[in-house]
Protein backbone atom coordinates (compact mmCIF):
# COMPACT_ATOMS: atom_id res chain seq x y z
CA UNK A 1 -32.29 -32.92 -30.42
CA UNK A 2 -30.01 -31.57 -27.53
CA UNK A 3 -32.21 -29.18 -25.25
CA UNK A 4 -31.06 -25.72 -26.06
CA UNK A 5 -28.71 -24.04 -22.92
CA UNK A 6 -30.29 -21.58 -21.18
CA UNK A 7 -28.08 -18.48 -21.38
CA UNK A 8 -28.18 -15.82 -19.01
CA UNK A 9 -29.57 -12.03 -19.58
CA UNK A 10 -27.35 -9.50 -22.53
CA UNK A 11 -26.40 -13.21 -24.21
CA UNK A 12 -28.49 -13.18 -27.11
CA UNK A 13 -26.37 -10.88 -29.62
CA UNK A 14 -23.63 -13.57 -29.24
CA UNK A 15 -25.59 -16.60 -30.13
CA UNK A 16 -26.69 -19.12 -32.61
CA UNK A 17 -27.59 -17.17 -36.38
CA UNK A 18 -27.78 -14.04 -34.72
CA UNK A 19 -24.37 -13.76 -34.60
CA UNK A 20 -24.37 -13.18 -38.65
CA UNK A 21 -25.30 -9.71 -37.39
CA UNK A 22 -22.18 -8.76 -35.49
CA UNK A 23 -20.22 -8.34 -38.63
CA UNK A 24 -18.09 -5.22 -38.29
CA UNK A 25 -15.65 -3.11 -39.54
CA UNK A 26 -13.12 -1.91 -37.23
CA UNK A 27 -11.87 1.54 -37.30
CA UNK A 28 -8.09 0.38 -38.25
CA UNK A 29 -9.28 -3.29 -39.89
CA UNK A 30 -8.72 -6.32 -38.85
CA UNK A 31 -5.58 -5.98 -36.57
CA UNK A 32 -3.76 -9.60 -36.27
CA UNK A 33 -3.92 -11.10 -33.03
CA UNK A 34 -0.30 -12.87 -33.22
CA UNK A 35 0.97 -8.78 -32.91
CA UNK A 36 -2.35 -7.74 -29.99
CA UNK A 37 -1.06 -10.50 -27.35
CA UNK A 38 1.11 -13.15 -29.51
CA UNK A 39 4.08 -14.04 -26.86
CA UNK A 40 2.48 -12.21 -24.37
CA UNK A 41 2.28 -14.27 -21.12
CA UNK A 42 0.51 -11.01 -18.29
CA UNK A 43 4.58 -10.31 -17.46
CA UNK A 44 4.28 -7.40 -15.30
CA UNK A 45 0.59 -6.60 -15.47
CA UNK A 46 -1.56 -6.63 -12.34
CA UNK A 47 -5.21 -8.43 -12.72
CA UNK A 48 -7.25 -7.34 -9.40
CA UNK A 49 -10.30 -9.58 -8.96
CA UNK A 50 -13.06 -8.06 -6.87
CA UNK A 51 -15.27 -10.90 -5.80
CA UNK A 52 -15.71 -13.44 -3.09
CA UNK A 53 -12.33 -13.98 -2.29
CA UNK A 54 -9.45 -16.14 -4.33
CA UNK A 55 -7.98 -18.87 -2.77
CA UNK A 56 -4.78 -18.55 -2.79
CA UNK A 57 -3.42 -22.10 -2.76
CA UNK A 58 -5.62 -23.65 -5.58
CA UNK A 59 -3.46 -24.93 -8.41
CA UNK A 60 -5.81 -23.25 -11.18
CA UNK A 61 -4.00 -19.92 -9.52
CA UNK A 62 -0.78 -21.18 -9.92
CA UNK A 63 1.09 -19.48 -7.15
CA UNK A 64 -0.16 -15.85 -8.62
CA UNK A 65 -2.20 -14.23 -5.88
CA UNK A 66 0.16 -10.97 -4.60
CA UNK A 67 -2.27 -9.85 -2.29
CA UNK A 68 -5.43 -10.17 -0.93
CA UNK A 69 -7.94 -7.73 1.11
CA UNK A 70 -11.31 -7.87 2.33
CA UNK A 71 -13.82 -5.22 2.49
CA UNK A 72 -16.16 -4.75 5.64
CA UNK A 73 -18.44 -2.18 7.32
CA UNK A 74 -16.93 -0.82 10.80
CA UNK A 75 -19.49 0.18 13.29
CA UNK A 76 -20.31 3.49 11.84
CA UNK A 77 -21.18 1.45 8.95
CA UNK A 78 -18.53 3.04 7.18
CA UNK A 79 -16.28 0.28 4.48
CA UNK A 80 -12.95 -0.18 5.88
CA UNK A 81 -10.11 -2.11 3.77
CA UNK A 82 -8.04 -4.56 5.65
CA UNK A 83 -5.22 -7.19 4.83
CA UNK A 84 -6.77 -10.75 4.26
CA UNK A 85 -3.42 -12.70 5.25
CA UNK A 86 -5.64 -16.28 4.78
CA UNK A 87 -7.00 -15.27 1.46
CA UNK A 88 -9.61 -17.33 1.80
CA UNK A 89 -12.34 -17.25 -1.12
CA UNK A 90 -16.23 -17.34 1.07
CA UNK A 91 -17.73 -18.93 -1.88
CA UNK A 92 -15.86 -20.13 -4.71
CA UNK A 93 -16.87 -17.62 -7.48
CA UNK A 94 -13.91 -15.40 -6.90
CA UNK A 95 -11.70 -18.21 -7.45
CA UNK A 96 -13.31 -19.69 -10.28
CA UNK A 97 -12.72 -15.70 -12.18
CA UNK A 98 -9.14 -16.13 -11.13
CA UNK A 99 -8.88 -19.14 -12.32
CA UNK A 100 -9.66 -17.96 -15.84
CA UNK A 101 -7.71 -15.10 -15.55
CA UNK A 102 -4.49 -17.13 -14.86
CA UNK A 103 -4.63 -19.83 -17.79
CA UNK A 104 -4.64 -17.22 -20.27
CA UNK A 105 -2.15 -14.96 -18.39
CA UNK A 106 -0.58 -17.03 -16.31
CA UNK A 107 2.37 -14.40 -15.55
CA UNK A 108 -0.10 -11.76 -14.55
CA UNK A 109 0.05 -10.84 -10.79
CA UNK A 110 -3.42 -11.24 -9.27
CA UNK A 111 -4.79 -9.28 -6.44
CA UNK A 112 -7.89 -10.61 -4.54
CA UNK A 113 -10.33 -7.82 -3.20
CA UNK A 114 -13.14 -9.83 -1.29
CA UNK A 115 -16.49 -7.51 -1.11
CA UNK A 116 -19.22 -10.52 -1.04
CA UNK A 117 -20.14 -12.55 1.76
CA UNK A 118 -21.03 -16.33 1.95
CA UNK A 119 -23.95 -15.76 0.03
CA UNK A 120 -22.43 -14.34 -2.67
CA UNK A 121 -24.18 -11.22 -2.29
CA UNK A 122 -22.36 -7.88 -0.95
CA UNK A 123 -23.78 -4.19 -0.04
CA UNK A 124 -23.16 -1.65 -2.83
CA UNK A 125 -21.34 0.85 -0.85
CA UNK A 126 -18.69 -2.30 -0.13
CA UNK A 127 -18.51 -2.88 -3.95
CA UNK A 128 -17.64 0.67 -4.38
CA UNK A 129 -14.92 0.81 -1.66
CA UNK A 130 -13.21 -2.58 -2.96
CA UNK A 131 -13.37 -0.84 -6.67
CA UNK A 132 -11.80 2.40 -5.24
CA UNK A 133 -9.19 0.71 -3.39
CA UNK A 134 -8.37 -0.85 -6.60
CA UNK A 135 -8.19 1.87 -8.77
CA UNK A 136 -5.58 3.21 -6.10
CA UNK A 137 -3.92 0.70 -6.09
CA UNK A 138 -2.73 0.91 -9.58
CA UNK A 139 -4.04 -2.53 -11.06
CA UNK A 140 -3.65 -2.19 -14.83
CA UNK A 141 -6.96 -4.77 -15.52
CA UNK A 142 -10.04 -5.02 -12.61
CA UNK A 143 -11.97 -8.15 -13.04
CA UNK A 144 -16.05 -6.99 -12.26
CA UNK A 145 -17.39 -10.46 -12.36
CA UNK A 146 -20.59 -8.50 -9.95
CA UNK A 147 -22.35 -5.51 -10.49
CA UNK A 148 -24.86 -2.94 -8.81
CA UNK A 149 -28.68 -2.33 -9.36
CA UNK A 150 -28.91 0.25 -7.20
CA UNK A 151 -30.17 3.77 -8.93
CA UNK A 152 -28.93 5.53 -6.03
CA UNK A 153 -25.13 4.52 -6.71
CA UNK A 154 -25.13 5.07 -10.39
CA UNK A 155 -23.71 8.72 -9.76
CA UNK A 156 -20.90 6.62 -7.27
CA UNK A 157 -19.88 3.89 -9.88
CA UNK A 158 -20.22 6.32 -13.08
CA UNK A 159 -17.52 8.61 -11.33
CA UNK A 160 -15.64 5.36 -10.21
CA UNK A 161 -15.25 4.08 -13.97
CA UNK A 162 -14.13 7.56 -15.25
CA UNK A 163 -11.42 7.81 -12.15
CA UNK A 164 -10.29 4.21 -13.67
CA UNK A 165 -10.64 5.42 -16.78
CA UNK A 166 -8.43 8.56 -16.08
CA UNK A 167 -5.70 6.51 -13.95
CA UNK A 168 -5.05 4.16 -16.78
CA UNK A 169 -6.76 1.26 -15.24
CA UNK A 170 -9.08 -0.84 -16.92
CA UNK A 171 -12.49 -2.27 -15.96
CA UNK A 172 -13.91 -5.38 -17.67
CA UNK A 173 -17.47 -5.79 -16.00
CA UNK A 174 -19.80 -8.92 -16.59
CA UNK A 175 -23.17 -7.87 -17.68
CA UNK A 176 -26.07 -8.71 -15.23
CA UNK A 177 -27.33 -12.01 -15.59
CA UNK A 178 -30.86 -11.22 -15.47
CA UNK A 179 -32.86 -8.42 -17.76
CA UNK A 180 -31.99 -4.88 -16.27
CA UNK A 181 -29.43 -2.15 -16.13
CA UNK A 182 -26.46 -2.57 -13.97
CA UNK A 183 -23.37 -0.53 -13.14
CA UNK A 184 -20.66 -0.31 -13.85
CA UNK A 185 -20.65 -2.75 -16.30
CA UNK A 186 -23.00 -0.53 -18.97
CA UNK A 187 -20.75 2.17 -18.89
CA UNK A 188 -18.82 3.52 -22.24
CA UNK A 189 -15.75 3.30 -20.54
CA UNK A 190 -16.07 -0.39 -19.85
CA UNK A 191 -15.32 -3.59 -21.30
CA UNK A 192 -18.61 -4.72 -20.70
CA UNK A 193 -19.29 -8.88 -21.23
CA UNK A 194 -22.01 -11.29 -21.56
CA UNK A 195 -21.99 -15.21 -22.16
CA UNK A 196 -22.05 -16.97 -25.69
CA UNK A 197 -22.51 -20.66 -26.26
CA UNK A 198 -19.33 -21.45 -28.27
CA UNK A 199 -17.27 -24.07 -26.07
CA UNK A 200 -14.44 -21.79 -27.18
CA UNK A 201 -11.95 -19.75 -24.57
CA UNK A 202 -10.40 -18.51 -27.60
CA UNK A 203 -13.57 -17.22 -29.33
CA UNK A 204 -14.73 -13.57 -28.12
CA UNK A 205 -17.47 -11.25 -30.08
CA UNK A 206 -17.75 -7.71 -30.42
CA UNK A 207 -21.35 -6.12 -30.70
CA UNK A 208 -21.18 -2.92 -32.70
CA UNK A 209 -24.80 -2.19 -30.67
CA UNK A 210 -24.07 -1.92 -27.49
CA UNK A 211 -24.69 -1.57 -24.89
CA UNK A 212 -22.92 -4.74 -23.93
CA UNK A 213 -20.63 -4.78 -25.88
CA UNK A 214 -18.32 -8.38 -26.05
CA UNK A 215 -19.58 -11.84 -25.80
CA UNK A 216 -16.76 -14.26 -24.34
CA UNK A 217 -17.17 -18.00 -23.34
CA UNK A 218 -19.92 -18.52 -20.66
CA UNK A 219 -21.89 -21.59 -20.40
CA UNK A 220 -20.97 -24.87 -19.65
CA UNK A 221 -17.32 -23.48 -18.44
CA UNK A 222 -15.16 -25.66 -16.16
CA UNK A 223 -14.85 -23.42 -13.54
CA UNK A 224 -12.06 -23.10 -10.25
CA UNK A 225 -13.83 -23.41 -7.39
CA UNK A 226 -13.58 -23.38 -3.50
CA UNK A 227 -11.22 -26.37 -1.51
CA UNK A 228 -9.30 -26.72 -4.19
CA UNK A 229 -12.23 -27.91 -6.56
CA UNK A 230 -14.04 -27.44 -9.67
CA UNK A 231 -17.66 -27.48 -10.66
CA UNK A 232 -19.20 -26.74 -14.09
CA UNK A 233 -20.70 -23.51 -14.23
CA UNK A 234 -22.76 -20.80 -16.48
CA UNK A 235 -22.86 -16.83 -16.41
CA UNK A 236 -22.15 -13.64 -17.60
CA UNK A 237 -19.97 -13.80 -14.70
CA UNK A 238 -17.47 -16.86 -16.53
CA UNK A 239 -17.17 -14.68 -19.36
CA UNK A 240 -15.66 -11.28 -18.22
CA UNK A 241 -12.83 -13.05 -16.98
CA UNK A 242 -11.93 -14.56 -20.21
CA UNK A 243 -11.84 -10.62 -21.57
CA UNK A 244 -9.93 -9.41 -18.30
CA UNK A 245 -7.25 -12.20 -19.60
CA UNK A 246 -6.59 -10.96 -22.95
CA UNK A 247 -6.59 -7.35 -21.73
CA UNK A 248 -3.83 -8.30 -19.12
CA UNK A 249 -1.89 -9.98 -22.56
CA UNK A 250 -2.70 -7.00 -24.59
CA UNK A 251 -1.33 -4.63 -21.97
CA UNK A 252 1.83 -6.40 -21.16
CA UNK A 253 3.05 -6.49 -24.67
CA UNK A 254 1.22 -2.99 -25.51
CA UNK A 255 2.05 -1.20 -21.76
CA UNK A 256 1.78 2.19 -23.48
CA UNK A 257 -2.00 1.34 -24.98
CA UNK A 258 -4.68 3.54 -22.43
CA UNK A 259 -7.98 1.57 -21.33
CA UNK A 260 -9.91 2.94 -24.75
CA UNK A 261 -6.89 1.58 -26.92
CA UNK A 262 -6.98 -1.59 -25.18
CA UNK A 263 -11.11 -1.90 -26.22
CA UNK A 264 -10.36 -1.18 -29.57
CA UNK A 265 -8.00 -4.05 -29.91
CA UNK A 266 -9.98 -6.13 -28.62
CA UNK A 267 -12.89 -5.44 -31.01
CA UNK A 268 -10.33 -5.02 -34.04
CA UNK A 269 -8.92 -8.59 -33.19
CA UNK A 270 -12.88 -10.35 -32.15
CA UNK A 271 -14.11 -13.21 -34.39
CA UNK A 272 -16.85 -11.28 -36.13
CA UNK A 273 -14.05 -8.74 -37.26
CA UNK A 274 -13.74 -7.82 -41.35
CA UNK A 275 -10.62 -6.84 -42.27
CA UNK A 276 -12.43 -4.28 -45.55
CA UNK A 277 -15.88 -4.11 -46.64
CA UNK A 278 -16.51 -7.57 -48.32
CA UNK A 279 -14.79 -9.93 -46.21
């Protein structure tokens, strides 16, 4: 018997027989997905990715990538936003979210906001700046594929996801990959996403008890990755992007649905979905 996988943190909802439990009905039934995102290729939708960088000449990006800034701390310490003309990608994880992105909206325009170093770690305050530059910015979906621990930024990222939420911008956060509270993906106003173990990028969960509240496809992904190459790779972090692509198709065909309209589609139109009581 096949070693089970081992699935990172928030992933347990979406697996196995406890998925039997996620059975729901949605507030308007089971909404069909041919009319949420059938046709719907990301035309004129703007996915910004804030990660480690996208590189903008892999083929899994397909000639997408607008724009691309990077995030630093001038000498004051202060975050400054600058113009990343290379667009290079420091790791590989940015690249491997954009990646995902693209093949299910592959007419979405991406935009690259790099706020992790080489070691695919990045100061809070940085995280914040590159979110706040993309709320600005106007991006109609913001890929969260990282997240912040830090207590003493939850006021700072709570009032960043209700600014999003207020602009019309929509934030689809992985959960953290190990047990604990991180922000801003456990926030009501965000699409918040964890990892299930269905080899499926077409098969997405809602959880009617939150507080994360979709599982997408996670483990075992093949994944984009730095120099043009790919590598096989698990996480809470492969999943949001799967989410952040069906948003982008749900808002290009839907441009009038706000971020909270958007959420409910998605749960309305998730596997586990009953259409009445009974089904």
């Amino acid at each position: 018997m096949a070693d089970e996988p081992i699935l990172p943190a928030w992933s347990e909802p979406f697996t196995g027989e406890r998925r039997a439990a996620l059975s729901h009905l949605p507030p308007f039934g089971r909404l069909d997905r041919a009319w949420a995102y059938g046709g719907s290729d990301g035309t004129g939708v703007t996915v910004a990715i804030i990660d480690s960088g996208v590189e903008r000449d892999h083929p899994a990006i397909g000639g997408r990538l607008v724009r691309s800034v990077v995030v630093e701390l001038d000498e004051a310490g202060e975050p400054q936003v600058r113009d990343d003309p290379e667009a290079i990608d420091v790791v590989g994880h940015g690249t491997a979210c954009a990646g995902i992105v693209h093949g299910l909206a592959p007419a979405a325009a991406l935009v690259s906001v790099r706020v992790l170093g080489p070691d695919n770690r990045g100061k809070g305050i940085v995280f914040a700046a590159g979110l706040d530059w993309a709320i600005e910015a106007g991006a109609g979906v913001v890929n969260l594929s990282l997240s912040s621990k830090s207590d003493a930024l939850f006021a700072t990222f709570h009032d960043l996801a209700d600014r999003a939420y207020f602009a019309n911008v929509l934030l689809v956060s992985a959960a953290n990959n190990v047990p604990g509270a991180s922000y801003p993906s456990l926030f009501a106003s965000v699409v918040s996403v964890a990892a299930h173990d269905v080899p499926d990028p077409a098969v997405y969960y809602y959880n009617p008890s939150p507080p994360v509240e979709f599982g997408a496809y996670g483990v075992d992904v093949e994944l984009a990755w730095r120099g043009g190459g790919t590598m096989i790779g698990t996480g809470n972090s492969f999943a949001a992007p799967h989410l952040a692509g069906y948003a982008a198709l749900i808002r290009a065909k839907h441009p009038e649905a706000s971020p909270f309209e958007v959420k409910a589609i998605l749960a309305a139109t998730a596997d586990n979905a009953r259409a009445e009581r009974g089904t």
